[in-house]
Protein backbone atom coordinates (compact mmCIF):
# COMPACT_ATOMS: atom_id res chain seq x y z
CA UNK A 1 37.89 -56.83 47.58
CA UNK A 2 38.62 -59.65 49.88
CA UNK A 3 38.44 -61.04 53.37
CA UNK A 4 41.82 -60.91 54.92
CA UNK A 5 42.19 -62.28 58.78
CA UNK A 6 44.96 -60.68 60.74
CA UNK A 7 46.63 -62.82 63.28
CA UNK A 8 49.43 -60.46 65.36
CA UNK A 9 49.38 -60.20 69.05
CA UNK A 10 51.46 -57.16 68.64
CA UNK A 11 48.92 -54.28 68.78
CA UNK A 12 50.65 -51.59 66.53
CA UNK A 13 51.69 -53.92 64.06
CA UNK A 14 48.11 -55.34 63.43
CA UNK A 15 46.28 -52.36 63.37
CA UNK A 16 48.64 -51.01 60.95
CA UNK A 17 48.10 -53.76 58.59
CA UNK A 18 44.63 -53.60 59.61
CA UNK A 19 44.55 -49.75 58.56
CA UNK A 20 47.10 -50.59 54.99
CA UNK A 21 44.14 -53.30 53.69
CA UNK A 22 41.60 -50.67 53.67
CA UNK A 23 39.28 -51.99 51.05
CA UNK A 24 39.52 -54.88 51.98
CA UNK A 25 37.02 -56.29 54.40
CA UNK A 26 40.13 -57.05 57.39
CA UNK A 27 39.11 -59.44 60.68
CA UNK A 28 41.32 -59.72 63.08
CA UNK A 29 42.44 -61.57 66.85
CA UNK A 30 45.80 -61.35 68.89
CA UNK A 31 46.33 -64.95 69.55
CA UNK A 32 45.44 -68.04 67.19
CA UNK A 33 42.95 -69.03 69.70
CA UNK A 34 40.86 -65.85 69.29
CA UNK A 35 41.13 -66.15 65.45
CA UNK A 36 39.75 -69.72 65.16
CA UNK A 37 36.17 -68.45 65.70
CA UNK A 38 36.59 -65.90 62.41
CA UNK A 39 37.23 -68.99 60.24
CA UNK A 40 33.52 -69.18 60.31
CA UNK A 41 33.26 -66.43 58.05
CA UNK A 42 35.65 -68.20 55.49
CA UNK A 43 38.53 -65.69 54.83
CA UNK A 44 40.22 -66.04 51.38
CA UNK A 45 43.47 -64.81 52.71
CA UNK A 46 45.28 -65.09 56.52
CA UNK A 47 47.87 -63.38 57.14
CA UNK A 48 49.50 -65.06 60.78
CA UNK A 49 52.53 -64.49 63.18
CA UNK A 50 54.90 -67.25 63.23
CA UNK A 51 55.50 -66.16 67.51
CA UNK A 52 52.04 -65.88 68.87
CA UNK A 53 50.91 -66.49 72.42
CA UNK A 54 49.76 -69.96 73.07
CA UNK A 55 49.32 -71.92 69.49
CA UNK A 56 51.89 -71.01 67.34
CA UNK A 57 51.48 -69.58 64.14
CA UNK A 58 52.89 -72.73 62.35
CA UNK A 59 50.86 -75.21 64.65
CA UNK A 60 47.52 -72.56 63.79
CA UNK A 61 48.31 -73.41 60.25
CA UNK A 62 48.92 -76.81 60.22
CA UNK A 63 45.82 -77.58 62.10
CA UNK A 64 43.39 -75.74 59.93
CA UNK A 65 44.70 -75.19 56.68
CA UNK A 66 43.97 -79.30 55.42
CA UNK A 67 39.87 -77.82 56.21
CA UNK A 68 39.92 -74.28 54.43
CA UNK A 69 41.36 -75.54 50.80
CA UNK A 70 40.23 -72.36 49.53
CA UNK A 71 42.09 -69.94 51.95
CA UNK A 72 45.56 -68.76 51.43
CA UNK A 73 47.67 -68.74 54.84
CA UNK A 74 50.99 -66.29 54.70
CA UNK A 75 53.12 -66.46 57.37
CA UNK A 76 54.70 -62.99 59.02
CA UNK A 77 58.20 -63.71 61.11
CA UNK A 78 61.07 -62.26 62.33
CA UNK A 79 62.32 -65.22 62.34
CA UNK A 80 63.62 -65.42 59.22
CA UNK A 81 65.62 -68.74 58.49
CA UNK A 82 65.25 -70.81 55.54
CA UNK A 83 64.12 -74.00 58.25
CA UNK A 84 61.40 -72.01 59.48
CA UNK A 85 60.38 -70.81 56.08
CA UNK A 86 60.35 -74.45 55.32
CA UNK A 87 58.10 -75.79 57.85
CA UNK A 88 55.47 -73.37 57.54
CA UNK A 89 55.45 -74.25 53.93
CA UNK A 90 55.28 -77.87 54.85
CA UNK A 91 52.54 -76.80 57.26
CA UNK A 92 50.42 -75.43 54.54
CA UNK A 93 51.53 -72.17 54.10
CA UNK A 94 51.45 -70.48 50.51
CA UNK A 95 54.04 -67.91 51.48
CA UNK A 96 56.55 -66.57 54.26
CA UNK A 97 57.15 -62.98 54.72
CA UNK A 98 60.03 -61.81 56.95
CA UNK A 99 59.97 -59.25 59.33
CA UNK A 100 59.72 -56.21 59.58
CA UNK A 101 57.56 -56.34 56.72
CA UNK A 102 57.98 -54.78 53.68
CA UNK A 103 54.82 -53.05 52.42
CA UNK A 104 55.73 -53.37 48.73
CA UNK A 105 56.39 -56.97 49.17
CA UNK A 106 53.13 -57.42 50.74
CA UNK A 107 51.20 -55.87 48.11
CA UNK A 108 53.02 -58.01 45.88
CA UNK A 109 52.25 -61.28 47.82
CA UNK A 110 48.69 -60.04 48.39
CA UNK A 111 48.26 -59.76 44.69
CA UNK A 112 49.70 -63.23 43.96
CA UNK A 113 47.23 -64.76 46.23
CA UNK A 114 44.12 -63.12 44.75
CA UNK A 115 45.27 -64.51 40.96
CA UNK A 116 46.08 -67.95 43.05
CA UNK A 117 42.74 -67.90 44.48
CA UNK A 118 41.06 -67.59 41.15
CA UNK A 119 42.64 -70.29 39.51
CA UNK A 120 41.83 -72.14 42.57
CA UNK A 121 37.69 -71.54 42.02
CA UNK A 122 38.16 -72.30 38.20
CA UNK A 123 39.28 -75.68 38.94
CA UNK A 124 36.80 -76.14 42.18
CA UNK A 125 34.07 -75.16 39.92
CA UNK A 126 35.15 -77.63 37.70
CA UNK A 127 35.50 -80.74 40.31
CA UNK A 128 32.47 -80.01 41.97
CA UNK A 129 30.22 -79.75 39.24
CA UNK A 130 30.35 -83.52 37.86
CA UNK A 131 26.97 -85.11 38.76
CA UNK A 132 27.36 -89.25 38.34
CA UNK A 133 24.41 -91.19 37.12
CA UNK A 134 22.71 -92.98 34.96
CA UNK A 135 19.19 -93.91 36.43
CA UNK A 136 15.85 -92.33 35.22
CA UNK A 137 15.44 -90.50 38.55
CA UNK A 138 19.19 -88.58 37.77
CA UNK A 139 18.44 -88.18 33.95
CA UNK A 140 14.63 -86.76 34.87
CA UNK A 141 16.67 -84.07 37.61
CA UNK A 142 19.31 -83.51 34.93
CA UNK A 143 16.98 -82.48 31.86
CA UNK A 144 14.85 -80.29 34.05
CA UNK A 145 18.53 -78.55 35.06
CA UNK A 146 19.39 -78.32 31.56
CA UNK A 147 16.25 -76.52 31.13
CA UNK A 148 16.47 -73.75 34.49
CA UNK A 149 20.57 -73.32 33.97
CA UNK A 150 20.41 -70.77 30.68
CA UNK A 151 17.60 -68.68 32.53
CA UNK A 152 18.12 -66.50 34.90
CA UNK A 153 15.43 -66.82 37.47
CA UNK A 154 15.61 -68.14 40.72
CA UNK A 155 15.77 -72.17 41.49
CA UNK A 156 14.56 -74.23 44.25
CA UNK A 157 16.33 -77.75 45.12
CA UNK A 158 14.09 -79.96 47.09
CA UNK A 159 15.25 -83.32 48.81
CA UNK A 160 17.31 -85.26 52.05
CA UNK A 161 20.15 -84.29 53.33
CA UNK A 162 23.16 -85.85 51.34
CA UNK A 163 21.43 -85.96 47.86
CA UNK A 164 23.88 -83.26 46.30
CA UNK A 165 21.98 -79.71 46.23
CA UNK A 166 24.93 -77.70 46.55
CA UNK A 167 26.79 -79.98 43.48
CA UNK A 168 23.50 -79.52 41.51
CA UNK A 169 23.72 -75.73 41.97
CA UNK A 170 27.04 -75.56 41.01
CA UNK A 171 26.43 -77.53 38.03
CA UNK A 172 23.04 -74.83 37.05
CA UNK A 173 25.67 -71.85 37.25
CA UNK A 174 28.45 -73.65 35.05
CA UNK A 175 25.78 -74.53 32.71
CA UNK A 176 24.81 -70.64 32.97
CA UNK A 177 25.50 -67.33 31.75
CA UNK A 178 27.18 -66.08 34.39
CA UNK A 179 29.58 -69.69 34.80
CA UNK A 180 32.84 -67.06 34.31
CA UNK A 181 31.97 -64.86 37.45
CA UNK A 182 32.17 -66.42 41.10
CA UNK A 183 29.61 -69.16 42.72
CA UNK A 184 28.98 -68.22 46.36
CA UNK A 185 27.92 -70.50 48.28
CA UNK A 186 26.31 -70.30 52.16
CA UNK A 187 24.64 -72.27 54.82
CA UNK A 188 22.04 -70.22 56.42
CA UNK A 189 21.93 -73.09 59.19
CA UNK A 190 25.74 -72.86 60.27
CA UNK A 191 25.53 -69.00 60.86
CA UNK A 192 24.16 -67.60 63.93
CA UNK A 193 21.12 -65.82 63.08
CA UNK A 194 22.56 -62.73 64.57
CA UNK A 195 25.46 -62.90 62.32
CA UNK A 196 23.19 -63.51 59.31
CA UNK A 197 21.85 -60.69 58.19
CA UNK A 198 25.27 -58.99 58.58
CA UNK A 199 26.98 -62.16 56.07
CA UNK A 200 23.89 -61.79 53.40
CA UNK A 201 23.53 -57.66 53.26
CA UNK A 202 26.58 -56.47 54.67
CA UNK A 203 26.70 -53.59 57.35
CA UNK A 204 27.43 -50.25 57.48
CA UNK A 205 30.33 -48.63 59.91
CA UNK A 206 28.77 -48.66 63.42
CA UNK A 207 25.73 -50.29 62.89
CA UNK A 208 26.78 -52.35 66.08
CA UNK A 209 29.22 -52.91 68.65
CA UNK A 210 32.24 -54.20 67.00
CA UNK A 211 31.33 -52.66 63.58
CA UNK A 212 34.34 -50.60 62.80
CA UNK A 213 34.76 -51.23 58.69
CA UNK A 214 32.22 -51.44 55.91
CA UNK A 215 31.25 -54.83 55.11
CA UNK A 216 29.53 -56.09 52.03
CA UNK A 217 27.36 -59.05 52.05
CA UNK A 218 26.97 -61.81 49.90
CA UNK A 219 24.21 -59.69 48.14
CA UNK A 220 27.09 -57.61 47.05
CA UNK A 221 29.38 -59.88 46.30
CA UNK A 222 27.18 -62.07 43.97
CA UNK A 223 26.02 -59.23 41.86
CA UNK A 224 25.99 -60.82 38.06
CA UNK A 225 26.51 -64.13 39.27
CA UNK A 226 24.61 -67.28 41.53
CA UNK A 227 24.26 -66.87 45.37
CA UNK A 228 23.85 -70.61 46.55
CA UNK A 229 21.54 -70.27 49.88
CA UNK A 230 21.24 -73.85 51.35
CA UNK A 231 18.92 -74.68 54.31
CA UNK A 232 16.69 -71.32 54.18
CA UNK A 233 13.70 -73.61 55.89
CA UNK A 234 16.13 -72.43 59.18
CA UNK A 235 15.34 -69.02 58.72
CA UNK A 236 13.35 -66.90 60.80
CA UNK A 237 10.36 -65.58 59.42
CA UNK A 238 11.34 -61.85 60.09
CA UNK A 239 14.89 -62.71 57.74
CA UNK A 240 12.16 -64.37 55.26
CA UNK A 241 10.32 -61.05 55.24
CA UNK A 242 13.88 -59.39 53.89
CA UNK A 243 14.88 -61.98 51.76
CA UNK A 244 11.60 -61.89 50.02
CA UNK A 245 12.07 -58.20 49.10
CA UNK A 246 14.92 -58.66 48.09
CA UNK A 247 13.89 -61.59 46.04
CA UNK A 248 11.11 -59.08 44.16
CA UNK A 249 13.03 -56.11 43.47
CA UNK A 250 16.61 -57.24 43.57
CA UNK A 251 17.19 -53.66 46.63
CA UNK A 252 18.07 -54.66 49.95
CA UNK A 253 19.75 -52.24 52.92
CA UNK A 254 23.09 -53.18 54.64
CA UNK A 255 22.73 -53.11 58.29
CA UNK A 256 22.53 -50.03 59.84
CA UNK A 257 22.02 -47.84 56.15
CA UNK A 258 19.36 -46.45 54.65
CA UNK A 259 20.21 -46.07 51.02
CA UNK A 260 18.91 -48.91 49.23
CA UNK A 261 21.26 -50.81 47.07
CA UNK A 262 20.98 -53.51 43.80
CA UNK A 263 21.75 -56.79 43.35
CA UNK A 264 21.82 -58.38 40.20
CA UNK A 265 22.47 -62.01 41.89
CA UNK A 266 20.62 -65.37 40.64
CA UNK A 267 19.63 -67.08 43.93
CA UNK A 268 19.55 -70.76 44.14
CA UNK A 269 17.96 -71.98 47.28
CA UNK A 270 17.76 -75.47 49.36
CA UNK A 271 16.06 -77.64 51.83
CA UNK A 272 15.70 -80.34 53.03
CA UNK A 273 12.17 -80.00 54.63
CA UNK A 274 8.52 -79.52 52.26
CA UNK A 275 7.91 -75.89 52.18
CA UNK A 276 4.76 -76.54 51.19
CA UNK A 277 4.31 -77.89 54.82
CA UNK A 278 6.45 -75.71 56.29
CA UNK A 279 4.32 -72.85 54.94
CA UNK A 280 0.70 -74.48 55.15
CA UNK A 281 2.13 -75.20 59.14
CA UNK A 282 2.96 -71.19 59.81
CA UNK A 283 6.41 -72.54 59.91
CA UNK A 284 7.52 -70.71 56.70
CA UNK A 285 5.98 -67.27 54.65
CA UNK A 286 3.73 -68.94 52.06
CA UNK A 287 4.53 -65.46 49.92
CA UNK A 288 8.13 -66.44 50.14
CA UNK A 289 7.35 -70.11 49.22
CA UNK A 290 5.11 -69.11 46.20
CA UNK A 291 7.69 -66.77 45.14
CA UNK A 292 10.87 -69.04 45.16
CA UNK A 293 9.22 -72.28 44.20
CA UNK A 294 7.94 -71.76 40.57
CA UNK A 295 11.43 -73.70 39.44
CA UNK A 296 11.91 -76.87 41.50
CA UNK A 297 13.83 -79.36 41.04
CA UNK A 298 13.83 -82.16 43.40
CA UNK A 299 16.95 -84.77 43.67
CA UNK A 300 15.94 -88.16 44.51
CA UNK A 301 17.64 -89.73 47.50
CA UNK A 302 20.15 -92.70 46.66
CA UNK A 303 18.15 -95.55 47.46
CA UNK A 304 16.02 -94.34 44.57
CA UNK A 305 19.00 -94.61 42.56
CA UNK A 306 20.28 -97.99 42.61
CA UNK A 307 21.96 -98.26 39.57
CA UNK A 308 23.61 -95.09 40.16
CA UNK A 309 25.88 -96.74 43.46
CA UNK A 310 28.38 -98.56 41.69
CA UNK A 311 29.35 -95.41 39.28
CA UNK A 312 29.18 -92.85 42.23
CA UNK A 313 31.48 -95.44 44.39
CA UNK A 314 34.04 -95.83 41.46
CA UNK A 315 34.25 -92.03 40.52
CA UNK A 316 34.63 -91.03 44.67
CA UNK A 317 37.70 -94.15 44.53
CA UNK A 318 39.33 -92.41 41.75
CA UNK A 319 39.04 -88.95 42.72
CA UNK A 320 39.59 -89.50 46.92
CA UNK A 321 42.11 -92.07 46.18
CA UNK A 322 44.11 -89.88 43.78
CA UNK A 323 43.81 -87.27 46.46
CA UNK A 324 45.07 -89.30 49.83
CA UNK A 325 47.41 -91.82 48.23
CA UNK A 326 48.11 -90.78 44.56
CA UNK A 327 46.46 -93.67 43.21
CA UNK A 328 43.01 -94.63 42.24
CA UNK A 329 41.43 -96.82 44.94
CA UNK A 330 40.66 -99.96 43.67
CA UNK A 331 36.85 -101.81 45.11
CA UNK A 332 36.78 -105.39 45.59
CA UNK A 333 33.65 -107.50 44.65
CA UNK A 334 32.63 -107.87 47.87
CA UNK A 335 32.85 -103.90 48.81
CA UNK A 336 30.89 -102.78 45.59
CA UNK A 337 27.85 -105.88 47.01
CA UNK A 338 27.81 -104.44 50.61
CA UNK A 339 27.51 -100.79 48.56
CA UNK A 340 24.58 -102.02 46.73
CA UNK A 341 23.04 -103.56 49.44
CA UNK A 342 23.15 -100.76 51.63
CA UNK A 343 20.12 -98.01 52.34
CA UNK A 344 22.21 -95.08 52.54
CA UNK A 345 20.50 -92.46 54.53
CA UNK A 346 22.91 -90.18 54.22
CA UNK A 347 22.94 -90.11 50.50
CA UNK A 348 25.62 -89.18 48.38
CA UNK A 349 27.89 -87.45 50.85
CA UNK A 350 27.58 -90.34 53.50
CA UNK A 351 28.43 -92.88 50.22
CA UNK A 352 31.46 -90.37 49.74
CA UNK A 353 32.65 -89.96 53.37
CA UNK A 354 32.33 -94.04 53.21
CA UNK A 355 34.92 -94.05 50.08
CA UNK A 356 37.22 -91.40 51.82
CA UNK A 357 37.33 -93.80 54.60
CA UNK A 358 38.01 -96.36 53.10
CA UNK A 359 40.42 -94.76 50.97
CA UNK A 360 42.63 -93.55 54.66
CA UNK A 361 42.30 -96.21 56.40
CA UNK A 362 41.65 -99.21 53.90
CA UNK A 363 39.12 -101.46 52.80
CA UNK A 364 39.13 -104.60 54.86
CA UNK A 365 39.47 -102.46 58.06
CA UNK A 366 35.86 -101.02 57.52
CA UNK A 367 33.83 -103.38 56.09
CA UNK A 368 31.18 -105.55 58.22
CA UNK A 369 32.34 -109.50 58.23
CA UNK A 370 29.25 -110.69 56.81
CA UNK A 371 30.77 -109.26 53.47
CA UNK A 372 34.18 -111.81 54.25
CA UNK A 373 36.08 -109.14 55.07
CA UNK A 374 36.67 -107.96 59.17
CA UNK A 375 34.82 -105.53 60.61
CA UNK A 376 36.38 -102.13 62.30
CA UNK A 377 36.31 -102.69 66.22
CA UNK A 378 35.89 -99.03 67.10
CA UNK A 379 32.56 -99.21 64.67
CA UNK A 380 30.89 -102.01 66.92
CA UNK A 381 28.04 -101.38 69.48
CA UNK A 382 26.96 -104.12 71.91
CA UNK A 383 23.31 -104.00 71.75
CA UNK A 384 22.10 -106.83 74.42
CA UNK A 385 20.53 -105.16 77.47
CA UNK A 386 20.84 -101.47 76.34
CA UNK A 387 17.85 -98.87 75.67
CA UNK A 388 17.24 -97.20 72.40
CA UNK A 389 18.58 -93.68 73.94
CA UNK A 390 21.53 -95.52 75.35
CA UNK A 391 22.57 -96.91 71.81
CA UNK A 392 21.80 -93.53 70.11
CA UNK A 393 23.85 -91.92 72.47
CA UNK A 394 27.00 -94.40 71.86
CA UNK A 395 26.37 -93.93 68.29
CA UNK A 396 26.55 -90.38 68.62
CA UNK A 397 29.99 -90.46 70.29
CA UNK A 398 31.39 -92.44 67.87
CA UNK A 399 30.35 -90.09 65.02
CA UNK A 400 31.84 -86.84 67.09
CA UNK A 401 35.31 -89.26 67.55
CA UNK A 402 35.32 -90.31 63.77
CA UNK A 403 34.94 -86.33 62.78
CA UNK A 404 37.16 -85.09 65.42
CA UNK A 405 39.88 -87.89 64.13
CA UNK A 406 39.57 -87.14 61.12
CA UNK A 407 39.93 -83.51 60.84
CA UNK A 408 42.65 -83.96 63.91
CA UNK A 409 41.04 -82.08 66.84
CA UNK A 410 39.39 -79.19 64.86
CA UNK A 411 36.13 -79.02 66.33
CA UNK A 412 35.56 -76.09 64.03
CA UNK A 413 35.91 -78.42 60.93
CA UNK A 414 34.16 -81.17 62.25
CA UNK A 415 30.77 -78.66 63.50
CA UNK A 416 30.87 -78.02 59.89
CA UNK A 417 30.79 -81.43 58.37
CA UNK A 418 28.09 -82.48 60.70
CA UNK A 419 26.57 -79.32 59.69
CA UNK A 420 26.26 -78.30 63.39
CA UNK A 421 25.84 -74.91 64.47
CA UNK A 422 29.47 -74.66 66.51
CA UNK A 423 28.14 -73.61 69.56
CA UNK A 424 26.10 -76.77 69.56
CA UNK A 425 28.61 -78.83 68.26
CA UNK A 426 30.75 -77.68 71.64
CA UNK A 427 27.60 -78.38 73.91
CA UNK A 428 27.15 -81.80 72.42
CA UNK A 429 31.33 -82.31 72.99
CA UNK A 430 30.52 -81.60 76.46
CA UNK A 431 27.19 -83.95 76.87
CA UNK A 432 29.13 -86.59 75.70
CA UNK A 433 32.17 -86.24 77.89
CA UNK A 434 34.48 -85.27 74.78
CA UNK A 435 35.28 -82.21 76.01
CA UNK A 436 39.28 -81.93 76.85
């Protein structure tokens, strides 16, 4: 089974295609504006009207495919000339289907892209599984990995934000015996806690307003393999209650039944908070704590990895550069010292976002002078005569600009890089006068 999202404004067509992908769990909006929301629940297949109201279907596509690698857009027209089959395959399209559609052909298509889409995780899984380093902090984290991969109980990964828990998890299930059956992967922060318990245990046919299909969760869907759940410190204490049971006997209940189903899943969980402070504060259930925290591993933060900068900084230039320009991406002396020298806060992933920059927009455009190299004008804040909520503030702008830039205009991309619930993300657009 898979997600599909249905963009048509016409109302007959899309609830027939709605109705002909029974079994498949089927979203669906009218206009490209209503279906940007639904990305948030990561379709692996979108099938979207060339004509639409507002966006077009090709302009939809080309702004959000570059963010969701691992969704498969299809493009439906009536339209059909070879130009316009071009462009939306320049616009990131995997295929165009002319109308009116052909159901055959669509089944066809449809099965293409699920074989596509499983290649696709076969070679994710292996990208995203290299961990880099070399310094007894890595090597201590590694052999205790080695140790928790072959079993299957559950894992706990402990440390800042950045440090690479989600790479670490991935690396645990490749090392594992289920490494041949799906990783799923979710960030209990980035989903509305009203939408949560829906995404983890599925829902039963009108269980509430809106519910028209059956939906399994990612219970379900990681039966026999590893369900990653990252920031589960966010969690409300009545969602711990259910994840603990479900933790203890494997059963859990989609919303709205009351048969009791089985889930065979390995659950890797994350945070970046102490649990045992959390839990000792009445922030978090101590019985959940105790339960999920008899394997945990905790990943040091880089700054506790020195050594580890200059190897993590030249696989990132090789991978990113290959990626944006075809070519490695070659570090200067004087960018590996201002590496070295640097705290990193941010960890891994801000070291990697730093490389992908550099990689886009070059080098000696992003580097401070004090390494001999010119600094990037729209990275400097005047700080003479300005208060500390004043410079946080410009700070904060220029981090929305850089992520809206970079992932031109989609605010939905961006929320999640910042890992920002979107409706905050939107409020925050606002504070800061960002909002168009």
């Amino acid at each position: 089974m898979s997600r599909i999202l249905v963009i048509e404004d016409r109302d007959s067509l899309r609830k027939m295609l709605v109705k002909f992908l029974a079994g498949h769990e089927v979203l669906s909006a009218p206009s490209a504006e209503e279906a940007e929301p639904l990305l948030l629940h990561y379709p692996e297949i979108v099938l979207c009207d060339l004509k639409l109201p507002g966006i077009s279907g090709i302009d939809f596509i080309r702004k959000t495919a570059p963010d969701f690698p691992e969704t498969l857009f299809i493009m439906m027209t009536a339209f059909g000339d070879i130009p316009t089959a071009v462009e939306a395959m320049k616009a990131g399209a995997y295929e165009f289907l002319p109308k009116p559609l052909d159901l055959n052909h669509l089944s066809i298509v449809l099965k293409r892209a699920k074989e596509m889409l499983k290649l696709r995780r076969i070679a994710a899984t292996e990208s995203n599984t290299i961990l880099v380093g070399e310094s007894p902090a890595m090597r201590d984290t590694l052999k205790l990995a080695s140790k928790v991969a072959p079993r299957d109980c559950s894992v706990l990964l402990s440390g800042e934000s950045g440090t690479g828990k989600e790479v670490l998890s991935r690396w645990i299930h490749s090392h594992s015996t289920r490494r041949n059956n799906t990783f799923w992967a979710v960030n209990c922060a980035a989903i509305p806690e009203t939408l949560l318990e829906s995404e983890l245990f599925g829902h039963e046919p009108g269980a509430f307003t809106g519910a028209t299909r059956l939906k399994k969760g990612y219970f379900e869907l990681a039966d026999e393999s590893t369900l990653f759940l990252d920031e589960i410190d966010k969690t409300s204490p009545v969602f711990q209650a259910k994840i603990l049971r479900t933790v203890d006997t494997g059963e859990f209940y989609r919303l709205g039944g009351n048969m009791p189903l089985k889930s065979n899943a390995r659950l890797i969980f994350a945070t970046n908070r102490s649990l045992e402070e959390l839990s000792s504060a009445a922030n978090f259930r101590t019985d959940l704590f105790h339960r999920i925290s008899v394997y945990t591993i905790t990943l040091p933060p880089l700054r506790q990895r020195h050594q580890d900068i200059p190897l993590l900084a030249r696989h990132f230039a090789d991978q990113l550069g290959r990626q944006i320009s075809g070519s490695p991406l070659s570090l200067p002396k004087s960018a590996l010292q201002f590496l070295e020298n640097y705290q990193w806060p941010g960890n891994v992933r801000e070291l990697r976002n730093t490389i992908e920059r550099w990689a886009i927009l070059g080098i000696n455009t992003t580097l401070p002078s004090s390494q001999g190299l010119h600094p990037d004008p729209g990275t400097h804040i005047d700080f003479e005569g300005k208060t500390h909520n004043k410079v946080l503030l410009e700070l904060e702008k220029k981090l929305f600009v850089y992520q809206l830039e970079k992932h031109k205009g989609n605010k939905l991309a961006a929320s999640r890089e910042l890992e920002m619930n979107y409706k905050t993300f939107l409020s925050k657009l606002k504070k800061l006068g960002l909002e168009k």
